[in-house]
PDB file of N, CA and C in Angstrom:
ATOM      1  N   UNK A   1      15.161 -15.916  -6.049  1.00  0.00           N
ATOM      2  CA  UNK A   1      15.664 -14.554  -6.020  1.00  0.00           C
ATOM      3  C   UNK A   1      14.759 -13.659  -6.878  1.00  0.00           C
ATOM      4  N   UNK A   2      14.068 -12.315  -6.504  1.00  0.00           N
ATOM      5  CA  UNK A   2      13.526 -11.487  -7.608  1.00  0.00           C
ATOM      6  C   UNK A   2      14.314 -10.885  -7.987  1.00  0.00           C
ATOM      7  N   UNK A   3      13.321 -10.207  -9.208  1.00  0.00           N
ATOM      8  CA  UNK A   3      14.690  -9.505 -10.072  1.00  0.00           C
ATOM      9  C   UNK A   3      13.605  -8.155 -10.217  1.00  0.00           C
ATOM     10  N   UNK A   4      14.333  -7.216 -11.075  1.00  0.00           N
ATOM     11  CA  UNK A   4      13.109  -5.770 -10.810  1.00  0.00           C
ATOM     12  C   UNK A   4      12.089  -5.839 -11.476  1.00  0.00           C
ATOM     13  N   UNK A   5      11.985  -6.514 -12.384  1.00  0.00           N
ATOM     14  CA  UNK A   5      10.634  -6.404 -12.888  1.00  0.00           C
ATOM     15  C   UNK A   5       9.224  -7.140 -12.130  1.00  0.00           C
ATOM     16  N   UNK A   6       9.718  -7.987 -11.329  1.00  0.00           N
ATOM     17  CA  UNK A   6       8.749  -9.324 -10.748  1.00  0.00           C
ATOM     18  C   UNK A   6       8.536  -8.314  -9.152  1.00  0.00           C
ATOM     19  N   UNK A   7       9.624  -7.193  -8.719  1.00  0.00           N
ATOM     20  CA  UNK A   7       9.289  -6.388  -7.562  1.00  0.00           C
ATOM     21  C   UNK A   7       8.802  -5.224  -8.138  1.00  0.00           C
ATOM     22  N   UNK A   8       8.746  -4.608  -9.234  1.00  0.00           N
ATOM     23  CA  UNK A   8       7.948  -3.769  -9.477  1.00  0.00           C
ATOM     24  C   UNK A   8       6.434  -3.833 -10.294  1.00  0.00           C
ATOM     25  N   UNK A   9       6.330  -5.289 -10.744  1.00  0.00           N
ATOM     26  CA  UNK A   9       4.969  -5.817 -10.832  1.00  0.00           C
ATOM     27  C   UNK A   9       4.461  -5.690  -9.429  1.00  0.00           C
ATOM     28  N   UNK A  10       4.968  -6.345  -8.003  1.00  0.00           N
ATOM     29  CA  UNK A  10       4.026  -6.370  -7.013  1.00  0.00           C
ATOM     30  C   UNK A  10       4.334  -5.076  -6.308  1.00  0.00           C
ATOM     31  N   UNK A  11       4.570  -4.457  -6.582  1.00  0.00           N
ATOM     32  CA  UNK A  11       4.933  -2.724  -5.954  1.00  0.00           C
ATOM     33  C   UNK A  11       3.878  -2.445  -6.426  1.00  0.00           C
ATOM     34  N   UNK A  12       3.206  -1.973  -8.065  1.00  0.00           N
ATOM     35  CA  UNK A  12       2.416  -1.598  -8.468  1.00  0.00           C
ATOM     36  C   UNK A  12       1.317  -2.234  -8.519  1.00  0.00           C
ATOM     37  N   UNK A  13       0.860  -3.275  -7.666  1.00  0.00           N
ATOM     38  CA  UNK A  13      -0.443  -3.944  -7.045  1.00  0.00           C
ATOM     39  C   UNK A  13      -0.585  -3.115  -5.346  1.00  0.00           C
ATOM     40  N   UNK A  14       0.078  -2.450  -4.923  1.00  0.00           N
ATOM     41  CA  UNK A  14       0.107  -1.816  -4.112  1.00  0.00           C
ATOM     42  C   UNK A  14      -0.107  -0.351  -4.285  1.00  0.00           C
ATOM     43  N   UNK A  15       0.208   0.404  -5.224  1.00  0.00           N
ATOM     44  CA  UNK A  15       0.363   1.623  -5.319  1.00  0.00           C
ATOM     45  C   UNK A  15      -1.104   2.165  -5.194  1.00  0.00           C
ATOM     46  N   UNK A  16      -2.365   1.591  -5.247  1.00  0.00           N
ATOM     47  CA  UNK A  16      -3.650   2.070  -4.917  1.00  0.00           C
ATOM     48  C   UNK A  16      -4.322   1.466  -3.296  1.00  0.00           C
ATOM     49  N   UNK A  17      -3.163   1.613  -2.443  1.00  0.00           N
ATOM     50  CA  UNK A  17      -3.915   1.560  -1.446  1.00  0.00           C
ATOM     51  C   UNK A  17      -4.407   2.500  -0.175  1.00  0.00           C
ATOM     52  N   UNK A  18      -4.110   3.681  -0.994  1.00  0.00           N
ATOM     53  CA  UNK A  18      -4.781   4.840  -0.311  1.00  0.00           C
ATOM     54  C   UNK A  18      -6.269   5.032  -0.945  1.00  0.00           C
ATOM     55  N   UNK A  19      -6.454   4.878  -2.107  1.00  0.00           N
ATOM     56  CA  UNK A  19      -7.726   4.584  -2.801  1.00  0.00           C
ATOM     57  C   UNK A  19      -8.607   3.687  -1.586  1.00  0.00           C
ATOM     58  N   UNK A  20      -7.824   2.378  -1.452  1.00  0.00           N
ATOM     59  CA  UNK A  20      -8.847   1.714  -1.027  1.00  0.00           C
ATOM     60  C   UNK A  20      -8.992   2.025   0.589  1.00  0.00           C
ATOM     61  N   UNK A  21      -7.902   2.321   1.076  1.00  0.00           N
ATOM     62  CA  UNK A  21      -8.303   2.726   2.701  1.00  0.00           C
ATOM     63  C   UNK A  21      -9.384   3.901   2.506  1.00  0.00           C
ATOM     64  N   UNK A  22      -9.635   4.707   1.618  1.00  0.00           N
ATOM     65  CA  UNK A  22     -10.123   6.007   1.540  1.00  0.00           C
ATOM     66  C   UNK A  22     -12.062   5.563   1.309  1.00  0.00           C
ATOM     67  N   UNK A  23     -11.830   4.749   0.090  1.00  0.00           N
ATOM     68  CA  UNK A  23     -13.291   3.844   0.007  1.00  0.00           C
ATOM     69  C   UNK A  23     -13.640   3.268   0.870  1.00  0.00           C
ATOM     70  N   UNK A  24     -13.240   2.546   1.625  1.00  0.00           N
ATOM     71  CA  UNK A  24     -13.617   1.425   2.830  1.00  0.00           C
ATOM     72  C   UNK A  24     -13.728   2.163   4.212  1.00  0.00           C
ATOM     73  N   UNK A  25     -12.741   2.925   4.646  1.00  0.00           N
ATOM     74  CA  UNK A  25     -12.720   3.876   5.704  1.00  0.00           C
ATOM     75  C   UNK A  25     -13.119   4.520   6.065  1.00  0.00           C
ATOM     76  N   UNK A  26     -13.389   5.582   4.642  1.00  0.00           N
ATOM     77  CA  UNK A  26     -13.380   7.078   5.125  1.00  0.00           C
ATOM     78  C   UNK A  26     -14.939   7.674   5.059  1.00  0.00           C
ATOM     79  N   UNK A  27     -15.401   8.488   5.639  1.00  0.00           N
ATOM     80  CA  UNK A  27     -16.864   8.812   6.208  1.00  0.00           C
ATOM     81  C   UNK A  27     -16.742  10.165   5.778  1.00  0.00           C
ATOM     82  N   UNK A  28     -17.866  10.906   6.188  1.00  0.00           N
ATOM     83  CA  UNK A  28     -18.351  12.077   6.172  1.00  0.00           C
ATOM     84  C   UNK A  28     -18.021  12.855   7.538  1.00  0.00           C
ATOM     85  N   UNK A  29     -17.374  13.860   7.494  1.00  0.00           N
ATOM     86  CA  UNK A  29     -16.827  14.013   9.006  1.00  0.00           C
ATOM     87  C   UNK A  29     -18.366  15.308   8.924  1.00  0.00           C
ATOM     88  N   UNK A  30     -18.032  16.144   9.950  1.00  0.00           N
ATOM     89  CA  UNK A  30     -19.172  17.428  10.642  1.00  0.00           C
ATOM     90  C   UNK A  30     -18.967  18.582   9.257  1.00  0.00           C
ATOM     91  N   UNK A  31     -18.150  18.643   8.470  1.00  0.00           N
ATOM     92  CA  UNK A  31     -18.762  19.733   7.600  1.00  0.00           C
ATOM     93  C   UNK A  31     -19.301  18.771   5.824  1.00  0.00           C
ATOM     94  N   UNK A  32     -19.128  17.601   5.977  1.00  0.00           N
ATOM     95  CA  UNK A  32     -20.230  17.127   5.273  1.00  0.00           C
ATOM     96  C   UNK A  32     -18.677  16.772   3.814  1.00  0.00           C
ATOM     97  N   UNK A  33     -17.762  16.720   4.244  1.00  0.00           N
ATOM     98  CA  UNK A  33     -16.341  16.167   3.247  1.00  0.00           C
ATOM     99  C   UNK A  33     -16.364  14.952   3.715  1.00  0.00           C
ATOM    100  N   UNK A  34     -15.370  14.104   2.577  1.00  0.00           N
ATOM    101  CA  UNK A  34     -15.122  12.738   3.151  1.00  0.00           C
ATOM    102  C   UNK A  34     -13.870  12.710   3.666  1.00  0.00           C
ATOM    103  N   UNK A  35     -13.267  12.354   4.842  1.00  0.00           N
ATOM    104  CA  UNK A  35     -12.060  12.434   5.176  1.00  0.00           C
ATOM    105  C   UNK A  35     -11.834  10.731   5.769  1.00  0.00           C
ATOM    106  N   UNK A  36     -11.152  10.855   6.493  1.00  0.00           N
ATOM    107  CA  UNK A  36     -10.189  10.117   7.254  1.00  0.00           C
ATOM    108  C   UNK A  36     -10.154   9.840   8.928  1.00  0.00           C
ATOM    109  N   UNK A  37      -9.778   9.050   9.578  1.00  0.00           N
ATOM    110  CA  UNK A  37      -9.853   9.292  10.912  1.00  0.00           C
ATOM    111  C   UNK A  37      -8.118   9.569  11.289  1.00  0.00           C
ATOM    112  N   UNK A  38      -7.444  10.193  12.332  1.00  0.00           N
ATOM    113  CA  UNK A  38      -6.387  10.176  12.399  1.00  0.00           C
ATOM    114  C   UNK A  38      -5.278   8.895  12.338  1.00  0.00           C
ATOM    115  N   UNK A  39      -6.274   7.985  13.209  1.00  0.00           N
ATOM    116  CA  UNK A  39      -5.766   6.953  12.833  1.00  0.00           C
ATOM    117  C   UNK A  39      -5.708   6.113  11.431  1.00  0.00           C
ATOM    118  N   UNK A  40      -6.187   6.329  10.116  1.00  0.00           N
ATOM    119  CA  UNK A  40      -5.971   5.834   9.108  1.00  0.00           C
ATOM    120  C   UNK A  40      -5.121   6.759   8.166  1.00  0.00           C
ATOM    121  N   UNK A  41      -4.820   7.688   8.859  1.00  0.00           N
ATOM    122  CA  UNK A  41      -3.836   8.961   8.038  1.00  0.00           C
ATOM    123  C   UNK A  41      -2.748   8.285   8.790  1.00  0.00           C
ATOM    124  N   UNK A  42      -2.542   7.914   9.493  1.00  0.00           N
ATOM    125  CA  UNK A  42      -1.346   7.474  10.411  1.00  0.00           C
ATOM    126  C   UNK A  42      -1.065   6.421   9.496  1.00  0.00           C
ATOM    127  N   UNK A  43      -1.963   5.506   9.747  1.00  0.00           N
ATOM    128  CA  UNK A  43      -1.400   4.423   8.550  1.00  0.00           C
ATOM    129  C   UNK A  43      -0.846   4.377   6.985  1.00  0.00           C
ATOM    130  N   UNK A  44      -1.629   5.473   6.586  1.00  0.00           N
ATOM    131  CA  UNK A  44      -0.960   6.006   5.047  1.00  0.00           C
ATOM    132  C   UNK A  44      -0.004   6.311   5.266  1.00  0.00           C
ATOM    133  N   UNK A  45       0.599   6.930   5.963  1.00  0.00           N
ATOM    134  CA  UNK A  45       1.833   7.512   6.271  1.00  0.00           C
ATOM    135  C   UNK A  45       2.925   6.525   6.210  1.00  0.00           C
ATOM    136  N   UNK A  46       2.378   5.514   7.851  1.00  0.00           N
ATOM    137  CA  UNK A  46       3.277   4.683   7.972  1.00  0.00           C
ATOM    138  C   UNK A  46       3.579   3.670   6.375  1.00  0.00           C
ATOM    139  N   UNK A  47       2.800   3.206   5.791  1.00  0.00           N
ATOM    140  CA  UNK A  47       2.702   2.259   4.977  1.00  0.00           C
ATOM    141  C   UNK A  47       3.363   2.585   3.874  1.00  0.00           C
ATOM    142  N   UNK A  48       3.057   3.927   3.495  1.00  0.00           N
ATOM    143  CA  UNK A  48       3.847   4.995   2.420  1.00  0.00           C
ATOM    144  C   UNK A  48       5.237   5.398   2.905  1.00  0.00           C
ATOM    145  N   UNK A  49       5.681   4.761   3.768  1.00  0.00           N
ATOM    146  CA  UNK A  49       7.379   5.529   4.294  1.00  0.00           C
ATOM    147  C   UNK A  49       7.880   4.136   3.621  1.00  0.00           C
ATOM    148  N   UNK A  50       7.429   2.819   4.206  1.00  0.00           N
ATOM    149  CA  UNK A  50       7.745   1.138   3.560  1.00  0.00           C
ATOM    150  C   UNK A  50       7.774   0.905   2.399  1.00  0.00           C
ATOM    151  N   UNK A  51       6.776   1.426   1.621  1.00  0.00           N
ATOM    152  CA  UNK A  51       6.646   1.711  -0.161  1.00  0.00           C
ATOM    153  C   UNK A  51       8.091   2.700  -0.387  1.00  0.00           C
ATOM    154  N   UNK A  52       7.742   3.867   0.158  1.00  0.00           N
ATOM    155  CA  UNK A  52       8.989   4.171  -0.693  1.00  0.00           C
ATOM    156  C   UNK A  52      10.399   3.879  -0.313  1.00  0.00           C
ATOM    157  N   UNK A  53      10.702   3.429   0.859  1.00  0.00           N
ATOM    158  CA  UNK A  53      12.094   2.723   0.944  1.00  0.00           C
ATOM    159  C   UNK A  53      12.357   1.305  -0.204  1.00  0.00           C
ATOM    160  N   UNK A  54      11.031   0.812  -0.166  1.00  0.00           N
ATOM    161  CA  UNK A  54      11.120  -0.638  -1.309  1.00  0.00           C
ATOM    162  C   UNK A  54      11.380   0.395  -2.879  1.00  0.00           C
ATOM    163  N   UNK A  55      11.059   1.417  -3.012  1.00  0.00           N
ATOM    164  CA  UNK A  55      11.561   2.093  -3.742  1.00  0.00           C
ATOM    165  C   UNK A  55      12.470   2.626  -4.107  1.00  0.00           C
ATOM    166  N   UNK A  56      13.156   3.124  -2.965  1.00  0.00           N
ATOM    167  CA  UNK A  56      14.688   3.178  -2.808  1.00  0.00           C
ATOM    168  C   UNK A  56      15.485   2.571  -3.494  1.00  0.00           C
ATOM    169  N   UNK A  57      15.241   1.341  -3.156  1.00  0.00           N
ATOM    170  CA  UNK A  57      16.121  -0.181  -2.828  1.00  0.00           C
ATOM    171  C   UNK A  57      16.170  -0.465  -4.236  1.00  0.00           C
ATOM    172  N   UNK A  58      14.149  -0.405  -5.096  1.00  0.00           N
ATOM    173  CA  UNK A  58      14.299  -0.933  -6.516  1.00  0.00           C
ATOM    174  C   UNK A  58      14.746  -0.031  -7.151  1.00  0.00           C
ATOM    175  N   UNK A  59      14.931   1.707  -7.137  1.00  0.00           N
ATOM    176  CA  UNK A  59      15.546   2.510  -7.688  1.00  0.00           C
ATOM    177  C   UNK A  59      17.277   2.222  -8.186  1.00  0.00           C
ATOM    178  N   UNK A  60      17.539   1.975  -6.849  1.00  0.00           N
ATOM    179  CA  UNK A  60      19.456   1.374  -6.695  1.00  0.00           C
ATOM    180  C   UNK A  60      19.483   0.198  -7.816  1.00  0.00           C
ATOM    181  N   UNK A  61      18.169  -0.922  -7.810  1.00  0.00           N
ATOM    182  CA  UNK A  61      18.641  -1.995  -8.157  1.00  0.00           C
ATOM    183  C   UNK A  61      19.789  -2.672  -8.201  1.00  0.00           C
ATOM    184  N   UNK A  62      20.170  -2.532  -7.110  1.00  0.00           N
ATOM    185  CA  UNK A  62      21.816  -3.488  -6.664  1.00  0.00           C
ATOM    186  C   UNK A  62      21.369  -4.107  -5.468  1.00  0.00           C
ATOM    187  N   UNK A  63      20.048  -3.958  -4.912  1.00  0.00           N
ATOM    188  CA  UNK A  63      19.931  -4.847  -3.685  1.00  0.00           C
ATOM    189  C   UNK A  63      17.843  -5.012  -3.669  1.00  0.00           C
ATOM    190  N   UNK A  64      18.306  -5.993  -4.487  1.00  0.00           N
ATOM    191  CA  UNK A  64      16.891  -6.281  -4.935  1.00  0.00           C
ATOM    192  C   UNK A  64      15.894  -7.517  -3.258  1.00  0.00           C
ATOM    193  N   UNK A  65      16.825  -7.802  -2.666  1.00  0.00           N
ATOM    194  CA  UNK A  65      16.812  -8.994  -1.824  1.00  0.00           C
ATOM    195  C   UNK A  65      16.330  -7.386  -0.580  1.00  0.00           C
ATOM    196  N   UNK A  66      16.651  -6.648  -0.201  1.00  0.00           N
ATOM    197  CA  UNK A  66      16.120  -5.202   0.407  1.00  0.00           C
ATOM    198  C   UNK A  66      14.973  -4.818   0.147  1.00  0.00           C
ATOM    199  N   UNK A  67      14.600  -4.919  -0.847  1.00  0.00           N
ATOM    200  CA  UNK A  67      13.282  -4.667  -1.577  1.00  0.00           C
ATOM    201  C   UNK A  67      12.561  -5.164  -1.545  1.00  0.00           C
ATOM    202  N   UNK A  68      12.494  -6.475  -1.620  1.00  0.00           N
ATOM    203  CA  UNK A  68      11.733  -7.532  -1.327  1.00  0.00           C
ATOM    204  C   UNK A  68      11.550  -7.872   0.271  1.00  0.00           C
ATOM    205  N   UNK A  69      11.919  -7.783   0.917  1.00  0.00           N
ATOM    206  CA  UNK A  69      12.007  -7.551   2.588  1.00  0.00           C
ATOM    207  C   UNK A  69      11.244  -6.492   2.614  1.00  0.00           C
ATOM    208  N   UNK A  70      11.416  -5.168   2.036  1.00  0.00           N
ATOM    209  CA  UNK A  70      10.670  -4.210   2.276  1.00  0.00           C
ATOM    210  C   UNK A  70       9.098  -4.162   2.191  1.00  0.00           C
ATOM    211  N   UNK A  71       8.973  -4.865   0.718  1.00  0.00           N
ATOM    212  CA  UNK A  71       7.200  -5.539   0.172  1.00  0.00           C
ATOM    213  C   UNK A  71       6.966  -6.768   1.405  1.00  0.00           C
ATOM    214  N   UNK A  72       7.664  -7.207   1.417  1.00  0.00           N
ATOM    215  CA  UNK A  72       6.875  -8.105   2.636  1.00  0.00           C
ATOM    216  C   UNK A  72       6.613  -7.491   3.914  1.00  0.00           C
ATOM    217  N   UNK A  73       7.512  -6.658   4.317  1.00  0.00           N
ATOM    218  CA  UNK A  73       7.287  -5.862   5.877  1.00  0.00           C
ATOM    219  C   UNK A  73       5.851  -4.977   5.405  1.00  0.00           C
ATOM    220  N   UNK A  74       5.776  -4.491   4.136  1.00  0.00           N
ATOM    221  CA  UNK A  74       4.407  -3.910   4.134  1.00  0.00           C
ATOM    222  C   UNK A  74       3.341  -4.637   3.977  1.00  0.00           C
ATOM    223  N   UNK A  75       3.398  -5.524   3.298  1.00  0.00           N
ATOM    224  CA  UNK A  75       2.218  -6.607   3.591  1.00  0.00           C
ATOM    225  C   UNK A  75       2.207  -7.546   4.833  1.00  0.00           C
ATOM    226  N   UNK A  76       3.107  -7.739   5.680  1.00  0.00           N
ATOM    227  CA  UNK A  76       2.460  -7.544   7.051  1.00  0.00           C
ATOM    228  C   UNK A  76       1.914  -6.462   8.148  1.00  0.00           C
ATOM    229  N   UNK A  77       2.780  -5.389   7.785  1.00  0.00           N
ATOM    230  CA  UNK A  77       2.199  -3.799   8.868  1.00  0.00           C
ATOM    231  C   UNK A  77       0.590  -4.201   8.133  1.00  0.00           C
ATOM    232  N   UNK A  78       0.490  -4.359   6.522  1.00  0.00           N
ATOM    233  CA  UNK A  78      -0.822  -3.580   6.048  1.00  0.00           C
ATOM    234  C   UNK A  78      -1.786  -4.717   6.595  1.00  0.00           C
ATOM    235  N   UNK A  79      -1.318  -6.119   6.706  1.00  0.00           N
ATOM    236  CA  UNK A  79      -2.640  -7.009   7.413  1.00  0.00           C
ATOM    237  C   UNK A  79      -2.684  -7.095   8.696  1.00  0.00           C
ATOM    238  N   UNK A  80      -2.229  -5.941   9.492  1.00  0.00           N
ATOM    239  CA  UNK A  80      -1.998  -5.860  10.625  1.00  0.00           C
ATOM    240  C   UNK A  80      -2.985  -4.752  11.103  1.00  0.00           C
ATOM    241  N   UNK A  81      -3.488  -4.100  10.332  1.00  0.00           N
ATOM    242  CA  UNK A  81      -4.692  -3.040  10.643  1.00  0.00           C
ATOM    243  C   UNK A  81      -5.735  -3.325   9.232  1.00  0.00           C
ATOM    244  N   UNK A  82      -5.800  -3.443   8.274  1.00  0.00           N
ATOM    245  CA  UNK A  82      -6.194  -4.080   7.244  1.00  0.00           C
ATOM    246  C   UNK A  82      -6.381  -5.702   6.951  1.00  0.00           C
ATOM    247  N   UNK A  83      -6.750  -5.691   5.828  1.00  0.00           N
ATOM    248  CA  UNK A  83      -7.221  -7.141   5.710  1.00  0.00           C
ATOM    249  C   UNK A  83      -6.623  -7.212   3.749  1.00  0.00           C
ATOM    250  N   UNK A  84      -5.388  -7.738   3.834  1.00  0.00           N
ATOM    251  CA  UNK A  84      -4.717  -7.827   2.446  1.00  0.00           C
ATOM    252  C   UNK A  84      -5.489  -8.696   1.227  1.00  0.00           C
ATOM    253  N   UNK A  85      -6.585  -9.773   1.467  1.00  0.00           N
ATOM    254  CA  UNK A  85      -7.254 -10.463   1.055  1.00  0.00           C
ATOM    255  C   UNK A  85      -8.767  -9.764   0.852  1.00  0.00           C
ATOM    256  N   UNK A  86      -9.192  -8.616   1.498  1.00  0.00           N
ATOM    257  CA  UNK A  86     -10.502  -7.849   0.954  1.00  0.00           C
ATOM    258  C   UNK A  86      -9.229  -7.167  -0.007  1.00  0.00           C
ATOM    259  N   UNK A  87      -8.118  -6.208   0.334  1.00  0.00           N
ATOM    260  CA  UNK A  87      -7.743  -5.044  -0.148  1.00  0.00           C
ATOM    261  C   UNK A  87      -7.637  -5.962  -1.838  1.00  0.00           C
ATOM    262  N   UNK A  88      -7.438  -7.146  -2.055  1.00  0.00           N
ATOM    263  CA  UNK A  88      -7.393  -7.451  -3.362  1.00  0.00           C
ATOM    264  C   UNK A  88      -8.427  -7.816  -4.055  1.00  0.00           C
ATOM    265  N   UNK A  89      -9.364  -8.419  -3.535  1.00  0.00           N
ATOM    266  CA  UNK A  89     -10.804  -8.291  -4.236  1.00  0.00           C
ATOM    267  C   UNK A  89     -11.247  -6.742  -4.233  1.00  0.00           C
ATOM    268  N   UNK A  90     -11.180  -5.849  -3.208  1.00  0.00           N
ATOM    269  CA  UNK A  90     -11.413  -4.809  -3.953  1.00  0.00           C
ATOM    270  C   UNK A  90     -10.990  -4.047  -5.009  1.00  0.00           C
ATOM    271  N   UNK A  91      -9.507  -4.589  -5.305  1.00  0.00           N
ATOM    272  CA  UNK A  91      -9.107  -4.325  -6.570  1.00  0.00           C
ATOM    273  C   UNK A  91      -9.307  -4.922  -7.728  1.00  0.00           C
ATOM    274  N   UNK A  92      -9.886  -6.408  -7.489  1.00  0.00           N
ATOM    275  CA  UNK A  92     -10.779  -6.661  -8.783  1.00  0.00           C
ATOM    276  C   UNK A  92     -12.065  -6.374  -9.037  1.00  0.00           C
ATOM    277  N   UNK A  93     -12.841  -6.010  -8.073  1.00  0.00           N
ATOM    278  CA  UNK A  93     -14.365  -5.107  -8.314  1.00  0.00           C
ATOM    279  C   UNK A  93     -14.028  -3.263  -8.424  1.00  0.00           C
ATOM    280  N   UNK A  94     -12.458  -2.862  -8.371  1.00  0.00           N
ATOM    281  CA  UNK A  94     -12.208  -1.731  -8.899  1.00  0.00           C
ATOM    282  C   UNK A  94     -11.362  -1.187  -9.621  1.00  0.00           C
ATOM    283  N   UNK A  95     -11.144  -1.868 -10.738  1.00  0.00           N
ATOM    284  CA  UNK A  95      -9.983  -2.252 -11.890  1.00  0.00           C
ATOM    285  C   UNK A  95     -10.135  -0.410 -11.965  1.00  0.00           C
ATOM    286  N   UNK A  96      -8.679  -0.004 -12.299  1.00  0.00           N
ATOM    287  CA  UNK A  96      -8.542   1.384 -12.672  1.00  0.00           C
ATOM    288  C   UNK A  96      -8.759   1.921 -14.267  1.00  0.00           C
ATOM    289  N   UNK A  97      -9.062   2.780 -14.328  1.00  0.00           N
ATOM    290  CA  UNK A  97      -9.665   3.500 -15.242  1.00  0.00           C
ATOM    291  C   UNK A  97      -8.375   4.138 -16.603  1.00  0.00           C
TER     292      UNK A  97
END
């Protein structure tokens, strides 16, 4: 069974993954910015609606077993267009500041 601290340790191994879709993804579009393609804004979106319902859930903390369903449904959507095993080595070649 988790409890909130062990779901908000792996919540916050997640909370930089717009960072990394943004590094790995994102290009130089025609006026010379780095953006996004629609389709990886789609995915922030989607991935960020799953984060914050697991947020929800750990906010309430009365249904920690919700929450944890929730972190797992995002770490499958996210290795489902992503690759969850680069997204964590890139977080050890980009420890935050």
């Amino acid at each position: 069974m988790w409890n909130y601290e062990q779901l908000e340790y792996r919540a916050q191994k997640y909370d930089r993954f717009v960072e990394y879709i943004s590094a790995e993804y994102g290009c130089l579009n025609k006026f010379d910015k780095w953006s996004l393609s629609t389709d990886h804004c789609y995915e922030i979106q989607r991935l960020s609606f799953i984060l914050g319902k697991m947020h929800v859930y750990m906010n309430d903390r009365q249904d920690m077993e919700q929450a944890n369903l929730a972190l797992k449904w995002f770490e499958k959507e996210f290795n489902e267009t992503y690759d969850l095993s680069d997204f964590k080595q890139w977080m050890d070649d980009n420890p935050e500041e």
